[in-house]
N, C-alpha and C. Protein backbone atom coordinates (compact mmCIF):
# COMPACT_ATOMS: atom_id res chain seq x y z
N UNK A 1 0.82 -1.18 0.00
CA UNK A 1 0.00 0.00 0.00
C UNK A 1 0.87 1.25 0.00
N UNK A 2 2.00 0.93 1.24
CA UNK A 2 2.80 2.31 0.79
C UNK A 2 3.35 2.80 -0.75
N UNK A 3 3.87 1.77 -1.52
CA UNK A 3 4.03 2.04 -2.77
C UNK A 3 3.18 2.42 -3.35
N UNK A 4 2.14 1.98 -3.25
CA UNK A 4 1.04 2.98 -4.04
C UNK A 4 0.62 4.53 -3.74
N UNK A 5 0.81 4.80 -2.80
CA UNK A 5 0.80 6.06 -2.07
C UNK A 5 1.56 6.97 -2.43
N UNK A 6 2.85 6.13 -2.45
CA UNK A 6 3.76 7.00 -2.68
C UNK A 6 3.62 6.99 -4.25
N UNK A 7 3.63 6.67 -4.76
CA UNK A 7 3.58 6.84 -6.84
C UNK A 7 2.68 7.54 -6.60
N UNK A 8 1.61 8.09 -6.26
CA UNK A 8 0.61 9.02 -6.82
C UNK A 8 0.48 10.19 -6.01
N UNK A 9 1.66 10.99 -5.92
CA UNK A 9 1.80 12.76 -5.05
C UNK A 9 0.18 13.12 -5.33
N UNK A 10 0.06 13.96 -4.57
CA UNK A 10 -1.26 14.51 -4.77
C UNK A 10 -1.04 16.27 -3.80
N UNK A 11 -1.90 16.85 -4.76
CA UNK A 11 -1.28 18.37 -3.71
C UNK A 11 -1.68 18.88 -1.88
N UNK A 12 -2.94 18.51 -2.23
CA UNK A 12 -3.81 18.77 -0.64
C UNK A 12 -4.36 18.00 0.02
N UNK A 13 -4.06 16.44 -0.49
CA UNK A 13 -5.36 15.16 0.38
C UNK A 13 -6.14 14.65 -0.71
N UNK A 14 -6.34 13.54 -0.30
CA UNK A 14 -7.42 12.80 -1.21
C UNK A 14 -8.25 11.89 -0.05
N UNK A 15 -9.75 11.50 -0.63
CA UNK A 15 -10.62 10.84 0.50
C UNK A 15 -10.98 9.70 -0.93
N UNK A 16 -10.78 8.54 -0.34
CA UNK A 16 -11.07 7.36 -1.65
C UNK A 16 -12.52 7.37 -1.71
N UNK A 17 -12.72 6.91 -3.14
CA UNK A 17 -13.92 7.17 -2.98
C UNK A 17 -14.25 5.36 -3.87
N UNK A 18 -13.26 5.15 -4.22
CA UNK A 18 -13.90 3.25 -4.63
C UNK A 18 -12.33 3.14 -5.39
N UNK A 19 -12.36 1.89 -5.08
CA UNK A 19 -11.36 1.09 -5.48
C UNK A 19 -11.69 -0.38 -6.08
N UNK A 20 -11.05 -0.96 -7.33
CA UNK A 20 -10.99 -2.29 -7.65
C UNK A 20 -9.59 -2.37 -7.99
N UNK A 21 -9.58 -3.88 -7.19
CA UNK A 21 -8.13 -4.51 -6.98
C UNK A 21 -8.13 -5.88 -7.85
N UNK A 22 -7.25 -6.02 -8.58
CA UNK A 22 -6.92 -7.17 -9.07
C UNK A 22 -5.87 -8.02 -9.09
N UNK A 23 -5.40 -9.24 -9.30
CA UNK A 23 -4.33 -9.94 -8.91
C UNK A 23 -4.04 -10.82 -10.00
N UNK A 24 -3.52 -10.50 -10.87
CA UNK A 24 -3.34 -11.61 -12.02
C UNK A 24 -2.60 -12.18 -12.08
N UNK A 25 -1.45 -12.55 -11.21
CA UNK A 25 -0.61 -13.59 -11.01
C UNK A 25 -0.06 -13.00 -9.51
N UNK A 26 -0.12 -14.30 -8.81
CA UNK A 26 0.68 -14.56 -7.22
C UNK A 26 2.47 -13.94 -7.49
N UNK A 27 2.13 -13.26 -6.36
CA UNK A 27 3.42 -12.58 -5.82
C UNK A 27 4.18 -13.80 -5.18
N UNK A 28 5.78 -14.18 -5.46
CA UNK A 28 6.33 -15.12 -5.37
C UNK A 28 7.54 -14.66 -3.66
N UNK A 29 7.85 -15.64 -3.11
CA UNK A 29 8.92 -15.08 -2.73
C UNK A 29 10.14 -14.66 -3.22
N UNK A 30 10.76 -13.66 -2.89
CA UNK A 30 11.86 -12.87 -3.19
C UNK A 30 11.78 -12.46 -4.55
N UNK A 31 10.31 -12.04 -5.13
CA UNK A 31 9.57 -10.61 -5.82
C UNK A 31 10.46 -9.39 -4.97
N UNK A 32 10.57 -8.88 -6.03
CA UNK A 32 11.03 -6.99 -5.60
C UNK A 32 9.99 -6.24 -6.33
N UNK A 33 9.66 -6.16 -5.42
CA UNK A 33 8.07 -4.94 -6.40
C UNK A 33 8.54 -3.47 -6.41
N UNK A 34 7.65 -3.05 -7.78
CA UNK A 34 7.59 -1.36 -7.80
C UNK A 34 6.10 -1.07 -8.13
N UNK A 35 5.91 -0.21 -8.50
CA UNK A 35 4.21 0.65 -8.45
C UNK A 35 5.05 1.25 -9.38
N UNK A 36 3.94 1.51 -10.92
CA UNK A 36 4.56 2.55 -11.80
C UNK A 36 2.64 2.97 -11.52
N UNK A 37 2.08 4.32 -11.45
CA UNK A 37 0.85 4.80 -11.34
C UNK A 37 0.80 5.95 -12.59
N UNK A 38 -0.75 5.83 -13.13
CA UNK A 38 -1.05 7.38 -13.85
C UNK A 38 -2.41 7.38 -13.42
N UNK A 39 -2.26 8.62 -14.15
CA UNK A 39 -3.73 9.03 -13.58
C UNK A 39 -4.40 8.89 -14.99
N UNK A 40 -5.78 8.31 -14.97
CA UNK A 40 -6.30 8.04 -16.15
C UNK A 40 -7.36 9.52 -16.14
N UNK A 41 -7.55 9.86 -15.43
CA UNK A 41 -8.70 11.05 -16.07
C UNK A 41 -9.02 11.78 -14.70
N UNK A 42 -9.43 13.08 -14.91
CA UNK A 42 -9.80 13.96 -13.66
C UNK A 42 -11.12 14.83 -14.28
N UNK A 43 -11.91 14.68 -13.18
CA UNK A 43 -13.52 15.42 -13.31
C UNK A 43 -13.07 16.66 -12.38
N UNK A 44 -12.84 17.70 -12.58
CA UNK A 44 -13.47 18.83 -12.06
C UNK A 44 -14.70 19.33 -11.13
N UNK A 45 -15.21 19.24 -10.07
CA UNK A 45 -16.51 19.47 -9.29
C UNK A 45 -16.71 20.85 -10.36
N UNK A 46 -17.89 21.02 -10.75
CA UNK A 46 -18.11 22.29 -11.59
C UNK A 46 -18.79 23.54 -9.99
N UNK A 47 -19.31 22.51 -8.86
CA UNK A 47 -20.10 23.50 -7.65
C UNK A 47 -18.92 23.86 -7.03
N UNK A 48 -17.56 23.39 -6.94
CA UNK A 48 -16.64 23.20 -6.12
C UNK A 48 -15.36 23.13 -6.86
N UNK A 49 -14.85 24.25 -7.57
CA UNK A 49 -13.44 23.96 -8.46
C UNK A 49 -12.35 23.44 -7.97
N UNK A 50 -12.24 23.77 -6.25
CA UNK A 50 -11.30 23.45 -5.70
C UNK A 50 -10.80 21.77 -5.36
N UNK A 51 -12.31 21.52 -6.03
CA UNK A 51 -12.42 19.51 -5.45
C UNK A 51 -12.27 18.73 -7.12
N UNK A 52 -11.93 17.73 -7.17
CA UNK A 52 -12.44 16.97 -8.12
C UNK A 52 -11.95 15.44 -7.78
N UNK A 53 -12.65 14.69 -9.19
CA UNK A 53 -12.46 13.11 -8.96
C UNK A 53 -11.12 12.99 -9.74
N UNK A 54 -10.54 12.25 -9.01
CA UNK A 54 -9.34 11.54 -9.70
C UNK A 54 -9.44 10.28 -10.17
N UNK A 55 -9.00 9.62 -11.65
CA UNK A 55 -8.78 8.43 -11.72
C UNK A 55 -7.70 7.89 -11.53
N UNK A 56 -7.49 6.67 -11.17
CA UNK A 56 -5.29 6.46 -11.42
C UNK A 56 -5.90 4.59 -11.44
N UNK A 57 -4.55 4.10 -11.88
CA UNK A 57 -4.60 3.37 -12.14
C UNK A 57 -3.14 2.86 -11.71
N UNK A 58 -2.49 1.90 -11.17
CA UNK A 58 -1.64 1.76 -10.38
C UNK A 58 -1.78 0.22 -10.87
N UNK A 59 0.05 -0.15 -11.40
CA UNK A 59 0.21 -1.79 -11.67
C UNK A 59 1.55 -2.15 -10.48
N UNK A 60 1.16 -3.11 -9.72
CA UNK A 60 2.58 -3.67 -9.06
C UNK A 60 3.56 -4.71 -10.13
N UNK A 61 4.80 -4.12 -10.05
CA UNK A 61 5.10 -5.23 -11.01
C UNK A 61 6.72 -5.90 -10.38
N UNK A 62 7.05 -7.13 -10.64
CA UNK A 62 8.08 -7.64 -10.04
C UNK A 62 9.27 -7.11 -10.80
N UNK A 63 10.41 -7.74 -10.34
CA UNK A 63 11.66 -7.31 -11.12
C UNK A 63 11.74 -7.66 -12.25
N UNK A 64 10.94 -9.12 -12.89
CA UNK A 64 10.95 -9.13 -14.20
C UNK A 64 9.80 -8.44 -14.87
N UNK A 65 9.18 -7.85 -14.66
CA UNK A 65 8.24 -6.39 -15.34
C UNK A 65 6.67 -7.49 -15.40
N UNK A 66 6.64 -8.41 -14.48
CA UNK A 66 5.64 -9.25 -14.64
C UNK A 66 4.72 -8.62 -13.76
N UNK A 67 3.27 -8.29 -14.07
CA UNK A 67 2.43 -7.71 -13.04
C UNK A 67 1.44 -8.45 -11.97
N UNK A 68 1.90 -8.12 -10.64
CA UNK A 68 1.84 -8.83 -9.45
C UNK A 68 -0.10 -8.14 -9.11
N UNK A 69 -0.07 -7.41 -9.40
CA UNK A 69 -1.57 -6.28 -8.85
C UNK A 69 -1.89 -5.09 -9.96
N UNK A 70 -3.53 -5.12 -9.88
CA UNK A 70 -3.31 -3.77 -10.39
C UNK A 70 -4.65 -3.30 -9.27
N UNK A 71 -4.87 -1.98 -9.60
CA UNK A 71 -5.59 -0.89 -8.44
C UNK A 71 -5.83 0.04 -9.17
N UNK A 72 -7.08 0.32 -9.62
CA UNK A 72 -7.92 1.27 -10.10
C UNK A 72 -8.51 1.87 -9.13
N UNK A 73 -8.53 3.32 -9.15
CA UNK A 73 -9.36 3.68 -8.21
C UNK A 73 -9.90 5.31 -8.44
N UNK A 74 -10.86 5.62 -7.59
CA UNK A 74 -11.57 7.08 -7.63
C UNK A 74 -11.24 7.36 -6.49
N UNK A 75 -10.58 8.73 -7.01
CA UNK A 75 -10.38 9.87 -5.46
C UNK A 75 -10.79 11.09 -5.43
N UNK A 76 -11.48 11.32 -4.45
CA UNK A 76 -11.91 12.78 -4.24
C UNK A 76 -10.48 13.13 -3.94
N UNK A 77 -10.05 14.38 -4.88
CA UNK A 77 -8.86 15.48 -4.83
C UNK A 77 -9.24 16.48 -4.46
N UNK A 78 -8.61 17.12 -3.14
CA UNK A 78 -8.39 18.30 -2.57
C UNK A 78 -7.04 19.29 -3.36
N UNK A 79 -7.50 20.41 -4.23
CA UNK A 79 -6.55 21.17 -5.61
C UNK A 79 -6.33 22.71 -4.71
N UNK A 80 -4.83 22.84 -4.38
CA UNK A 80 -4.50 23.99 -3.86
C UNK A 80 -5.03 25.19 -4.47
N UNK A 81 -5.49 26.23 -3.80
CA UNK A 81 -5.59 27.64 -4.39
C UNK A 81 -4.84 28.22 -5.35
């Protein structure tokens, strides 16, 4: 979880708002994982400019670039002044 956290900076807070997790192949022992994350799309609150939804999309992948997890998710974004 920390790796995922950490790949996706965010400026002021985020409150999750749904997540789907997937696992398409078992994490082995002595896996070295990384998190490469993007953000697939951002909604704007049109009542609230300062808020919007975030998409991201987050793959765990081992040292041989094989993917251990992935994590889609919606975040309410808190957007500095």
């Amino acid at each position: 979880m920390r790796l995922i956290v950490e790949s996706v900076p965010f400026s002021a807070g985020i409150i999750g708002a749904g997540v789907d997790v997937t696992w398409p192949t078992p994490t082995r022992p002595g896996d070295i994982l990384h998190v490469e994350s993007k953000i697939t799309d951002i909604k704007i609150s049109e009542s609230k400019p300062s808020q919007g939804i975030v998409f991201t999309e987050s793959r765990t992948l081992n040292q041989k670039g094989e993917v251990r997890q992935i994590t889609r998710t919606k975040l309410l974004n808190f957007f500095k002044a």
